[in-house]
N, C-alpha and C. Protein backbone atom coordinates (compact mmCIF):
# COMPACT_ATOMS: atom_id res chain seq x y z
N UNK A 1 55.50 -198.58 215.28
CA UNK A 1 56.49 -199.62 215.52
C UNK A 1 57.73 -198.97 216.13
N UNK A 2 57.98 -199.49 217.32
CA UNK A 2 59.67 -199.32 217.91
C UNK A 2 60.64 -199.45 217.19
N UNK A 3 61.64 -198.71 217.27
CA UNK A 3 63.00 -199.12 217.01
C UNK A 3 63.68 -200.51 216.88
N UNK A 4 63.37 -201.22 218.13
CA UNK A 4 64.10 -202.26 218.27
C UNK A 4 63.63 -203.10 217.04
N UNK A 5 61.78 -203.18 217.58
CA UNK A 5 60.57 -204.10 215.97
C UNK A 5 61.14 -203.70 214.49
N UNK A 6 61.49 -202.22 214.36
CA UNK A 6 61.89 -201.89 212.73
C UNK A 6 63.36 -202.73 212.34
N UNK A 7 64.46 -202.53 213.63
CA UNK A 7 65.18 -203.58 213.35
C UNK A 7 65.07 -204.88 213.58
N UNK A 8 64.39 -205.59 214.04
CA UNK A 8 64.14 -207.13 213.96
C UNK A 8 63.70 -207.27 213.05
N UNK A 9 62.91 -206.51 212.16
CA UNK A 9 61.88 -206.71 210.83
C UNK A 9 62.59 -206.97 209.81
N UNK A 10 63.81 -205.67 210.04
CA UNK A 10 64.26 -206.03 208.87
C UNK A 10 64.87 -206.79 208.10
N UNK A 11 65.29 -206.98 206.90
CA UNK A 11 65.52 -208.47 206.39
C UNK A 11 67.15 -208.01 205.74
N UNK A 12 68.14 -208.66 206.45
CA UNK A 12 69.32 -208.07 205.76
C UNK A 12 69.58 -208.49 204.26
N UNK A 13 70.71 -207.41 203.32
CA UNK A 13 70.49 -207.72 202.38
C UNK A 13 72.01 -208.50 202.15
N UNK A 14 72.85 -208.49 203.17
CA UNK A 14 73.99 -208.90 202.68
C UNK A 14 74.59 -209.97 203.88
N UNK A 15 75.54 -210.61 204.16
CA UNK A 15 76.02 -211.59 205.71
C UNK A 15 76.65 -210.28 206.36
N UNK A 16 77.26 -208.91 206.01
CA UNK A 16 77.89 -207.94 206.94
C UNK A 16 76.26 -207.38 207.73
N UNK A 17 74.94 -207.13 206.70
CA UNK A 17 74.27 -206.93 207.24
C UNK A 17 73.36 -207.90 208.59
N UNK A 18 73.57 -209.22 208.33
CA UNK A 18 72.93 -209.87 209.24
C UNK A 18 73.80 -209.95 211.06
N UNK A 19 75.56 -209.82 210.83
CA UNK A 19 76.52 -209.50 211.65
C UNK A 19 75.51 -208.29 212.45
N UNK A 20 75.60 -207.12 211.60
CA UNK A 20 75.50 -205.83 212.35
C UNK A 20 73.90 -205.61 213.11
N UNK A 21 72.96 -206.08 212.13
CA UNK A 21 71.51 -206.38 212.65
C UNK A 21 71.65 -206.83 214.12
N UNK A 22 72.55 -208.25 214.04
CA UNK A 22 72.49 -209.06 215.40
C UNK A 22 72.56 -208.24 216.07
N UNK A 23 74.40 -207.52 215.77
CA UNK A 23 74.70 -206.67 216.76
C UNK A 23 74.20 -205.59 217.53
N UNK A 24 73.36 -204.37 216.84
CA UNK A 24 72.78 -203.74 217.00
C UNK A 24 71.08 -203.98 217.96
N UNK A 25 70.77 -205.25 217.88
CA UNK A 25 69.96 -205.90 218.40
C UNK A 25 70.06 -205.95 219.95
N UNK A 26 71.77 -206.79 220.06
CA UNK A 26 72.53 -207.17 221.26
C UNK A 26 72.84 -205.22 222.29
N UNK A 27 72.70 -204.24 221.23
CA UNK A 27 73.09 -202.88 222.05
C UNK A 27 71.36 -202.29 222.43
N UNK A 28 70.80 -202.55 221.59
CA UNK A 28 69.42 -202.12 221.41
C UNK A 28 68.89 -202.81 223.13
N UNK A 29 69.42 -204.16 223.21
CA UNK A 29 68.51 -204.78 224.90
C UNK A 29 69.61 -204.53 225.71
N UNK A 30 70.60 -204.23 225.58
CA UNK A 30 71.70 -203.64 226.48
C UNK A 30 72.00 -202.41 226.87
N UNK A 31 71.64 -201.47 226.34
CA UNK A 31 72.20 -200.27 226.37
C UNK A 31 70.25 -199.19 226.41
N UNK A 32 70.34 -198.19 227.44
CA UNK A 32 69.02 -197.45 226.85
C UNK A 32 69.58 -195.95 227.00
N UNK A 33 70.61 -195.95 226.40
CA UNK A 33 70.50 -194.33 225.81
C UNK A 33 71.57 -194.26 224.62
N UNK A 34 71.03 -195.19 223.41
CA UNK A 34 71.69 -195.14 222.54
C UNK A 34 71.18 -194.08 221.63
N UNK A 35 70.19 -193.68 221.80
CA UNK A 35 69.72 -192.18 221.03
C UNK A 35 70.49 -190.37 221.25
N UNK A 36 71.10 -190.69 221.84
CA UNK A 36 71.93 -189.80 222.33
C UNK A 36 73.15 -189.92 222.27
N UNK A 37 74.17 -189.09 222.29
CA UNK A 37 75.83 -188.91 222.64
C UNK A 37 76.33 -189.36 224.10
N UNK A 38 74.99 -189.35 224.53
CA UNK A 38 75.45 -189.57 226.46
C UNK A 38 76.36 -190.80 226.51
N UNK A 39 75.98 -192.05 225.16
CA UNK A 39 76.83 -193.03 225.24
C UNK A 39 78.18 -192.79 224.00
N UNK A 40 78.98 -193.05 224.66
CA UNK A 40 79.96 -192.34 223.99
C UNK A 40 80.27 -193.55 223.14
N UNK A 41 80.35 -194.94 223.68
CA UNK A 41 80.89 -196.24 223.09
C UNK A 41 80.24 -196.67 221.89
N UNK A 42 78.75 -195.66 221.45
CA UNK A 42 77.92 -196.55 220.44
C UNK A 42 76.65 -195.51 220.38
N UNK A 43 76.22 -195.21 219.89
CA UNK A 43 75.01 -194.77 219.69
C UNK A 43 74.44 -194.16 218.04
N UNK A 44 72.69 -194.15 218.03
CA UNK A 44 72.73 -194.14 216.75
C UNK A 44 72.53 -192.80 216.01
N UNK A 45 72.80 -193.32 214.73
CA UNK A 45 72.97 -192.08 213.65
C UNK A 45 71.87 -192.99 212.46
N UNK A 46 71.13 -191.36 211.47
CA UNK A 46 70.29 -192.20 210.55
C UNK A 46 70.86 -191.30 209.22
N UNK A 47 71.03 -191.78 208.60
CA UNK A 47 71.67 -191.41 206.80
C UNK A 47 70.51 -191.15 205.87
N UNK A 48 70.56 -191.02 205.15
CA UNK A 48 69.93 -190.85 203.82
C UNK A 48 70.53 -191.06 202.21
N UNK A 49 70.23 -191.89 201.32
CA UNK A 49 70.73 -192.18 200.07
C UNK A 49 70.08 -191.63 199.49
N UNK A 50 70.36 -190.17 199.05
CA UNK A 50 68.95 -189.41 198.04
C UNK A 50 69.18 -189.66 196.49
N UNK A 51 68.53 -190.21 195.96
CA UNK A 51 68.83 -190.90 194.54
C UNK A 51 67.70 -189.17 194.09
N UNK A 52 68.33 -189.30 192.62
CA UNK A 52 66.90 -188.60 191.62
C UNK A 52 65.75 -189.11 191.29
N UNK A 53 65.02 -188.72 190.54
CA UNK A 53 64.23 -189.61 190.49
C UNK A 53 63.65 -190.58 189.59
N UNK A 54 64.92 -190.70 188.32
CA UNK A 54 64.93 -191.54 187.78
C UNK A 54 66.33 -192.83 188.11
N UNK A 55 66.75 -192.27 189.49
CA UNK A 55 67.63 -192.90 190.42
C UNK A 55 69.00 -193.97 189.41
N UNK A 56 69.27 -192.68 188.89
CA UNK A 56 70.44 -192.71 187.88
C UNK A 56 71.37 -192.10 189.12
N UNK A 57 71.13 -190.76 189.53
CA UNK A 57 72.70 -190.24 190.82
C UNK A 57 72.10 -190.23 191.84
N UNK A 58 72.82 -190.26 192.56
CA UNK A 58 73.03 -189.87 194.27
C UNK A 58 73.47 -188.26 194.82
N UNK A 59 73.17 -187.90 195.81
CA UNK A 59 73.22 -186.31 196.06
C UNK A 59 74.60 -186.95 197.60
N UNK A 60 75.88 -186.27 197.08
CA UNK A 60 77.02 -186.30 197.75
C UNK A 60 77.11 -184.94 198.79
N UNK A 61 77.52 -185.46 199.83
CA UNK A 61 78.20 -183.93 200.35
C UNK A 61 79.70 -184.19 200.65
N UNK A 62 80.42 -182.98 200.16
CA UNK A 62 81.96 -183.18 200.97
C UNK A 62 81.92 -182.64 202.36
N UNK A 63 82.27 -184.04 203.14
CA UNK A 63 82.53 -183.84 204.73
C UNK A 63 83.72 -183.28 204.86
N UNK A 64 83.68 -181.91 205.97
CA UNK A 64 85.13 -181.26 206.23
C UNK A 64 85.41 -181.92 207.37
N UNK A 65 84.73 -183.01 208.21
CA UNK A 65 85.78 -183.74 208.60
C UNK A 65 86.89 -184.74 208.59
N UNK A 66 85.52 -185.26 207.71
CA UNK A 66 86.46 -186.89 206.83
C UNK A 66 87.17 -186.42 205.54
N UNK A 67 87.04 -184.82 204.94
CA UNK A 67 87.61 -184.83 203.70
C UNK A 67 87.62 -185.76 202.78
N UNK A 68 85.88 -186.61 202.99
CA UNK A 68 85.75 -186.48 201.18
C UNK A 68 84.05 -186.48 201.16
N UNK A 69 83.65 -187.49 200.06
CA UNK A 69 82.15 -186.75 199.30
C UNK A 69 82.03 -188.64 200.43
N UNK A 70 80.23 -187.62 200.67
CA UNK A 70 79.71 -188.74 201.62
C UNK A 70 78.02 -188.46 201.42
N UNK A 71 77.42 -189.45 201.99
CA UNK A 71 76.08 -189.23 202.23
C UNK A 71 75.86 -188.15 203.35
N UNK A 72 74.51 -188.00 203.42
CA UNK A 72 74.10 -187.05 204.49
C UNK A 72 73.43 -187.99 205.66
N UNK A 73 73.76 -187.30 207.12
CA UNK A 73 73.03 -187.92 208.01
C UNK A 73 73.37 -187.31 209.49
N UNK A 74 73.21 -187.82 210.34
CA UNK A 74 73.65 -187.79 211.42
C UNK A 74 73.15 -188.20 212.56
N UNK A 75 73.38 -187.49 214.01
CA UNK A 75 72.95 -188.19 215.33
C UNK A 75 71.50 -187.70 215.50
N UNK A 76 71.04 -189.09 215.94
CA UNK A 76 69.34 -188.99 216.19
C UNK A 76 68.97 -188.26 217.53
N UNK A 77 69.85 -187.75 218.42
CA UNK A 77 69.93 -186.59 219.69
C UNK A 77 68.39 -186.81 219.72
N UNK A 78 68.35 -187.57 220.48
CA UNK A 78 67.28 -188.20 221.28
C UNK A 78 65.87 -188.41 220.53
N UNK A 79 65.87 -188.44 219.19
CA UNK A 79 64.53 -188.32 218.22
C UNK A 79 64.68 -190.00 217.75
N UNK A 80 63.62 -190.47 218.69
CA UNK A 80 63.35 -192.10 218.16
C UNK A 80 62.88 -192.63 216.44
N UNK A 81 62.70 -191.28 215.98
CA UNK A 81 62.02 -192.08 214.48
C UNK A 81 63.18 -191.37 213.57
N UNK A 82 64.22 -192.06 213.29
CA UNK A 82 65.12 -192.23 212.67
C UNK A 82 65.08 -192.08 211.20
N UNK A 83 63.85 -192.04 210.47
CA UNK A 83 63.15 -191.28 208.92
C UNK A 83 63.57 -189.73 209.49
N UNK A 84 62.15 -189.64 210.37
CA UNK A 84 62.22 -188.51 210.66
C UNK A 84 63.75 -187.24 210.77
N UNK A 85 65.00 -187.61 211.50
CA UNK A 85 65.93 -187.47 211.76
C UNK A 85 67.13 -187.74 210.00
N UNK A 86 66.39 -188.43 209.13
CA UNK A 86 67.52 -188.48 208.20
C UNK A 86 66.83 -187.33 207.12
N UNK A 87 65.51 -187.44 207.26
CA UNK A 87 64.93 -186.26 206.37
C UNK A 87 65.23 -185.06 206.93
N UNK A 88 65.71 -184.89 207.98
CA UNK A 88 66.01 -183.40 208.65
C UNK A 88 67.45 -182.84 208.18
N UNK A 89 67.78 -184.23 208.38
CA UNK A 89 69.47 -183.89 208.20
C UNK A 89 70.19 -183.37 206.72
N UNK A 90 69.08 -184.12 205.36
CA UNK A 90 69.28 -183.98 204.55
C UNK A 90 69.15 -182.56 203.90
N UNK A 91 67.94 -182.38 204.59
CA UNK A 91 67.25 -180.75 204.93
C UNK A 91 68.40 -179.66 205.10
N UNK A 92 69.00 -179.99 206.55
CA UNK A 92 69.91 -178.94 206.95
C UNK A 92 71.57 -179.20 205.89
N UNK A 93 71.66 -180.62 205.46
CA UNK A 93 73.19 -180.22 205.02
C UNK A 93 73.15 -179.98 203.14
N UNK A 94 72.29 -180.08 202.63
CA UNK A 94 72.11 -179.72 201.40
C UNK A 94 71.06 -178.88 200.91
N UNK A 95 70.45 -178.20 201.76
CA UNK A 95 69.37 -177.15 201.61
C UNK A 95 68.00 -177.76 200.63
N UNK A 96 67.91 -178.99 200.54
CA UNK A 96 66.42 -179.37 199.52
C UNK A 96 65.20 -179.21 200.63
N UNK A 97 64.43 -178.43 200.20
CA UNK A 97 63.02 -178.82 200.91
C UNK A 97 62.19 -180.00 200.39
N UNK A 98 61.81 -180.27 199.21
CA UNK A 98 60.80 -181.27 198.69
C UNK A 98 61.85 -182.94 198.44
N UNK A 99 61.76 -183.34 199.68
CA UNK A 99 61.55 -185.09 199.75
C UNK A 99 61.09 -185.58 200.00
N UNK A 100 60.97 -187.24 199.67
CA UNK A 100 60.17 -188.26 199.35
C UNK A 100 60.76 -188.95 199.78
N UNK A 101 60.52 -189.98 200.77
CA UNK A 101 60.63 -191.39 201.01
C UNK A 101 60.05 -192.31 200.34
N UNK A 102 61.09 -193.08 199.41
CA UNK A 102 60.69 -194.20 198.58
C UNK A 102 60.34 -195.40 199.23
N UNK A 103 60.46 -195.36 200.23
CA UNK A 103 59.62 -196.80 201.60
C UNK A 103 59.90 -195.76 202.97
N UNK A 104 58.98 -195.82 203.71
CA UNK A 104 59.04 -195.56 204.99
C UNK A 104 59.99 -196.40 205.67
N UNK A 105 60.37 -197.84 205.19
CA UNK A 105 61.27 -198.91 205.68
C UNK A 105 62.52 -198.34 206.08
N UNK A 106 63.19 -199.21 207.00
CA UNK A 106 64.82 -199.07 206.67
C UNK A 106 65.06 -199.65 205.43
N UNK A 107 66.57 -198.69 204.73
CA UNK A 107 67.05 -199.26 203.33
C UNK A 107 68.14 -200.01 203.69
N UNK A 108 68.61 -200.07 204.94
CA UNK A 108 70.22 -200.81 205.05
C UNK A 108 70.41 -199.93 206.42
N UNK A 109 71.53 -201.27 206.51
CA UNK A 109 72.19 -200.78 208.29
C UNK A 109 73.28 -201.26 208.27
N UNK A 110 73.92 -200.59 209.21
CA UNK A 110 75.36 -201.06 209.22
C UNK A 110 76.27 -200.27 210.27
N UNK A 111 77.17 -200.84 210.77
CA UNK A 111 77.82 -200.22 212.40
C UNK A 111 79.02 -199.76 211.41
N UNK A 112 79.02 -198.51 211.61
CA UNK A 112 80.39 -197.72 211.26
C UNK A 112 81.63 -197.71 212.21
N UNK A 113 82.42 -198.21 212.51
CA UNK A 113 83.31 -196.83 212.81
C UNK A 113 84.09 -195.86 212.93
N UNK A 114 84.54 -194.76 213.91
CA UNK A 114 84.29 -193.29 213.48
C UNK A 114 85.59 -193.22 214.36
N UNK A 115 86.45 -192.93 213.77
CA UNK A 115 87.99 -192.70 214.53
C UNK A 115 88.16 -191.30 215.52
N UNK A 116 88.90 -191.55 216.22
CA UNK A 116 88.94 -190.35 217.19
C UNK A 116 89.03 -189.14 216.50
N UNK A 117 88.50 -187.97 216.48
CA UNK A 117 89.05 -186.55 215.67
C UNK A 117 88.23 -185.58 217.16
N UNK A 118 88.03 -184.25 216.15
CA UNK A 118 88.46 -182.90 216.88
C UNK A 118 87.06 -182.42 216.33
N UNK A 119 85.92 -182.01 216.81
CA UNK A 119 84.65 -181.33 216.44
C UNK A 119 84.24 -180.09 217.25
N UNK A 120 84.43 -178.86 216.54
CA UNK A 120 84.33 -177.74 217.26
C UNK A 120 85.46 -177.51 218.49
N UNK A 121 86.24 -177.79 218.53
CA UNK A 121 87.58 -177.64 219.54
C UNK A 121 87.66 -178.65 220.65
N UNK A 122 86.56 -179.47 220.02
CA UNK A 122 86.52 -180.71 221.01
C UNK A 122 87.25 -182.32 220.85
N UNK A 123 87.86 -182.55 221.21
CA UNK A 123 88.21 -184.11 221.04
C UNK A 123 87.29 -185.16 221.42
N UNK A 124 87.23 -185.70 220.22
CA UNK A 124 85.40 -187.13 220.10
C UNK A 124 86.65 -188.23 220.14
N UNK A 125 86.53 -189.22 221.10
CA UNK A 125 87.20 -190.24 221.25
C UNK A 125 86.56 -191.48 220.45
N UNK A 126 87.02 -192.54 219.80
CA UNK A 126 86.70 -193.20 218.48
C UNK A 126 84.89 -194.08 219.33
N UNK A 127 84.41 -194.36 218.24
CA UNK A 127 82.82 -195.06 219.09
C UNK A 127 82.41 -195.47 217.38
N UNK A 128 81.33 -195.73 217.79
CA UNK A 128 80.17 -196.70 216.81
C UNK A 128 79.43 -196.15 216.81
N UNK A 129 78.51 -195.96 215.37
CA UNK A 129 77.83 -195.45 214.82
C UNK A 129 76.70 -196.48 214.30
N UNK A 130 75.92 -196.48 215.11
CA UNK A 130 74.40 -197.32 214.83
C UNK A 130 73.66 -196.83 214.07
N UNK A 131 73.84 -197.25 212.38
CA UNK A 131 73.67 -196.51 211.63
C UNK A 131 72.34 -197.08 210.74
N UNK A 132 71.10 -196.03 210.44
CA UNK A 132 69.89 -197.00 210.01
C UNK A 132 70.20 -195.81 208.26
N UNK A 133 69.53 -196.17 207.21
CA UNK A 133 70.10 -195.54 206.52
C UNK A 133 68.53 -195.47 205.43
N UNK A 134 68.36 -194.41 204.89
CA UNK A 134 66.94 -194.23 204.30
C UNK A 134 66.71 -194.29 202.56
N UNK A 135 65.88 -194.79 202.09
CA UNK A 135 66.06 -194.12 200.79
C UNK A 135 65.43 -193.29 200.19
N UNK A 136 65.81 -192.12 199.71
CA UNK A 136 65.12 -190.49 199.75
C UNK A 136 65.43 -189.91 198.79
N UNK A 137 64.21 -189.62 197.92
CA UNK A 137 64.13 -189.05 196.12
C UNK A 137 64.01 -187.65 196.57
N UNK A 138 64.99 -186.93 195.47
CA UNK A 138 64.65 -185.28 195.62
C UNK A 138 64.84 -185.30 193.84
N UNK A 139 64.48 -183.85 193.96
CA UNK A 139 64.43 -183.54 192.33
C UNK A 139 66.04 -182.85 192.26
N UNK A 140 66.86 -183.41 191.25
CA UNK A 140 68.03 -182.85 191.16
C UNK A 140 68.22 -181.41 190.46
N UNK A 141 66.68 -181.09 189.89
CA UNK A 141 67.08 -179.43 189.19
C UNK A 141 67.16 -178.24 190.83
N UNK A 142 66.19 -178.92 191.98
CA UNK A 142 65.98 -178.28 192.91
C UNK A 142 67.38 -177.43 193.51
N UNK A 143 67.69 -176.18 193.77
CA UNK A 143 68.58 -175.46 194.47
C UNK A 143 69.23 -176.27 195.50
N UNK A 144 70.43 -176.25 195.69
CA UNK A 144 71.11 -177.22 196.92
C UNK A 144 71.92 -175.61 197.91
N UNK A 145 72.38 -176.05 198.73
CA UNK A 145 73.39 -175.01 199.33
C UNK A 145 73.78 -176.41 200.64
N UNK A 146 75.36 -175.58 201.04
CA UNK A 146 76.34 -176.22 201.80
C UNK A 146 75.87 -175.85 202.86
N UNK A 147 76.11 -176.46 204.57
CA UNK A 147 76.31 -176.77 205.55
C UNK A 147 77.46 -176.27 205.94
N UNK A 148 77.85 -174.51 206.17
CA UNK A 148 79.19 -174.67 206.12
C UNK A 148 80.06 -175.46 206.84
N UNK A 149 79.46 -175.41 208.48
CA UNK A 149 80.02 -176.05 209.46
C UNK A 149 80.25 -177.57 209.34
N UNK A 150 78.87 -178.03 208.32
CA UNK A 150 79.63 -179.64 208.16
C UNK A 150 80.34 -179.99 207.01
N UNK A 151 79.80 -179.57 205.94
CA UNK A 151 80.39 -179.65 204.53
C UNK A 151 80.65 -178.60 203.33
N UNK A 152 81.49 -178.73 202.57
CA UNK A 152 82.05 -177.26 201.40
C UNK A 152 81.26 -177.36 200.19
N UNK A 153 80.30 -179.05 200.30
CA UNK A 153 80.05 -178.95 198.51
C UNK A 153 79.41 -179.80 198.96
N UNK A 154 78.10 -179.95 197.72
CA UNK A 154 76.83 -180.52 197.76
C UNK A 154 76.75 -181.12 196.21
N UNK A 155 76.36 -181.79 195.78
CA UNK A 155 76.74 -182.17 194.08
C UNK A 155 75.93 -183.55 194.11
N UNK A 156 75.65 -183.45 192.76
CA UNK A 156 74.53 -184.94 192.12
C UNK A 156 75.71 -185.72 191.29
N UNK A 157 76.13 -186.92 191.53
CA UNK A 157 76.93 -187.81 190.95
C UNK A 157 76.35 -188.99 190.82
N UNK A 158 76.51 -189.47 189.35
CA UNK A 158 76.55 -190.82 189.00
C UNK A 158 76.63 -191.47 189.85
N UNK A 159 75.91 -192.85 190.04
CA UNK A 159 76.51 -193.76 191.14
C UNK A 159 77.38 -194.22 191.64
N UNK A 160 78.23 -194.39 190.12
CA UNK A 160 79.79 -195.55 190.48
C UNK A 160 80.28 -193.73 190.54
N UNK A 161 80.57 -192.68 190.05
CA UNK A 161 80.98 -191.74 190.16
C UNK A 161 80.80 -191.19 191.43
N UNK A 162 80.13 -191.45 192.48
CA UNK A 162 80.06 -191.02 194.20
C UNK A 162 80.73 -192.55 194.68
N UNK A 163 80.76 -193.03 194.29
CA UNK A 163 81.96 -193.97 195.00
C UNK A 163 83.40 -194.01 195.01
N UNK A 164 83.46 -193.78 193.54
CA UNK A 164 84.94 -193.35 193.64
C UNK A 164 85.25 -191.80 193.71
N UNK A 165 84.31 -191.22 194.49
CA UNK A 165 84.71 -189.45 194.69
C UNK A 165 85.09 -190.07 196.19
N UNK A 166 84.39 -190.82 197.11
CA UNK A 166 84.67 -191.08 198.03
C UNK A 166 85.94 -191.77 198.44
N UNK A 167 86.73 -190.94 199.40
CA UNK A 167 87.95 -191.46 200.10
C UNK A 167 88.34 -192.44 201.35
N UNK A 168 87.04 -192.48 201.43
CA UNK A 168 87.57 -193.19 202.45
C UNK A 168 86.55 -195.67 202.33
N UNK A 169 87.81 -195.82 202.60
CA UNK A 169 87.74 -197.26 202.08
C UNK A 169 86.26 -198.17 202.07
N UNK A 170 86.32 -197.38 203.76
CA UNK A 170 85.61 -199.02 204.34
C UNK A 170 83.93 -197.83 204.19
N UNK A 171 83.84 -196.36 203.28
CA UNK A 171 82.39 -196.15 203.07
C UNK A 171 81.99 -196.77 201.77
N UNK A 172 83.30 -196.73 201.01
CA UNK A 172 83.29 -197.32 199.50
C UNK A 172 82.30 -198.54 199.27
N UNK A 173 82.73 -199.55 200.15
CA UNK A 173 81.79 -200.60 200.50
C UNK A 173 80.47 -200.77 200.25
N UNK A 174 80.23 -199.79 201.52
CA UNK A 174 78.89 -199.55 201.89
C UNK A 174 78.10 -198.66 200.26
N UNK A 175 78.64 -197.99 200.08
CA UNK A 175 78.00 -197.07 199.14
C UNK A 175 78.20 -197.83 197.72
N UNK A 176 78.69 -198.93 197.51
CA UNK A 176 78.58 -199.98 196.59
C UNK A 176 77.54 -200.93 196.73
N UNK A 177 77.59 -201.29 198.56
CA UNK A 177 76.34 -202.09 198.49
C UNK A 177 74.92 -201.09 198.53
N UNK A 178 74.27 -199.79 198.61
CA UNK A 178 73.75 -198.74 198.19
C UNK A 178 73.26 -199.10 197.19
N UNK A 179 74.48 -199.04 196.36
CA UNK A 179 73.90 -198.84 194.81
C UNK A 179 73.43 -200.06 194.53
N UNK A 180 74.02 -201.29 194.58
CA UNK A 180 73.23 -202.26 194.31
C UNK A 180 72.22 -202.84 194.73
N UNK A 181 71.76 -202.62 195.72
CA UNK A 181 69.97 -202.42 196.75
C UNK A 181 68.69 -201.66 195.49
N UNK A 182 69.95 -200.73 195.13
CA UNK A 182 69.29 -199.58 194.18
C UNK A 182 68.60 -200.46 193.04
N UNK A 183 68.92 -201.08 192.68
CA UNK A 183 68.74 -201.80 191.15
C UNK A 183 67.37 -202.73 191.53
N UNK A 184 66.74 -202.44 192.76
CA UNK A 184 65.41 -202.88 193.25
C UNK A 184 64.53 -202.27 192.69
N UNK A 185 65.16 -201.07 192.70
CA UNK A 185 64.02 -199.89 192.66
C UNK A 185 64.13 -198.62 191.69
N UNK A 186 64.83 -199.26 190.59
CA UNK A 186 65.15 -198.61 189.25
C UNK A 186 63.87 -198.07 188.44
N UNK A 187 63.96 -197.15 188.03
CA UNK A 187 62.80 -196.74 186.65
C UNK A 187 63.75 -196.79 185.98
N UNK A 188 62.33 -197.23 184.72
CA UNK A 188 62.91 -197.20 183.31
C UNK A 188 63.07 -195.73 182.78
């Protein structure tokens, strides 16, 4: 299944999600190099929500750009299967080898955006973040290590406890509506 089919499929869980679906829909038949940076105005990124696996915490990283605790993810640089790309990412910024995708599905989507800053001595002018987002069990006894270049700290937090570690407003949101998606797919 295409990109575009995984997002038409999916079934939003909230009215911000059915907004951004559209939207992303409307860039998806408009735009063909949203897999890449080449578009500077919008292009996509895939996340990961790594719960444990009795999906009590979430696995945080502190971003040294945004300066605070965030999920893991990033740009899909030209790799169409967007699992693929959030299991990598999770890989490289918290060092777990053994994950699990709890649905091959998308878990949630949602258009970020990402204010102008400074990456590697470069100035990134502000854009959108077409963001597909996964849900991904690791074992929390497993060894973690930092990303120096992206993040200082890697850590397993409570749910409502990675929300309010997080600083910045408008992820708070999102990582509220996270957790409550979560309560789908709870063990006892």
């Amino acid at each position: 299944m295409n990109l575009k089919e995984q997002v038409t499929q999916y079934k939003p869980y909230n009215a911000q999600e059915v907004v951004d679906q559209k939207e992303i829909l409307y860039y998806l038949t408009t735009f063909d190099n949203l897999l890449t940076r080449e578009n500077e105005q919008a292009h996509f990124t895939a996340s990961a929500w790594v719960v444990n696996k009795k999906r009590t915490k979430v696995l945080m990283a502190y971003h040294n750009i945004y300066q605070s605790w965030s999920w893991v993810g990033g740009h899909t640089d030209g790799d169409a299967d967007l699992l693929h790309v959030a299991f990598k990412e999770t890989q490289e910024e918290t060092g777990l080898k053994n994950l699990t995708a709890i649905s091959n599905a998308i878990y949630s989507i949602e258009i970020l955006e990402v204010p102008a800053h400074i990456k590697k001595d470069k100035p990134i002018a502000k854009h959108l973040h077409l963001n597909l987002t996964y849900l991904i069990e690791a074992d929390e006894d497993e060894l973690t290590s930092i990303k120096p270049d992206e993040n200082s700290g890697v850590e397993w937090m409570e749910l409502d406890e990675a929300v309010k570690a997080c600083s910045e407003a408008e992820m708070k949101v999102v990582y509220e509506k996270l957790n409550q998606k979560l309560k789908q797919y709870k063990k006892d």
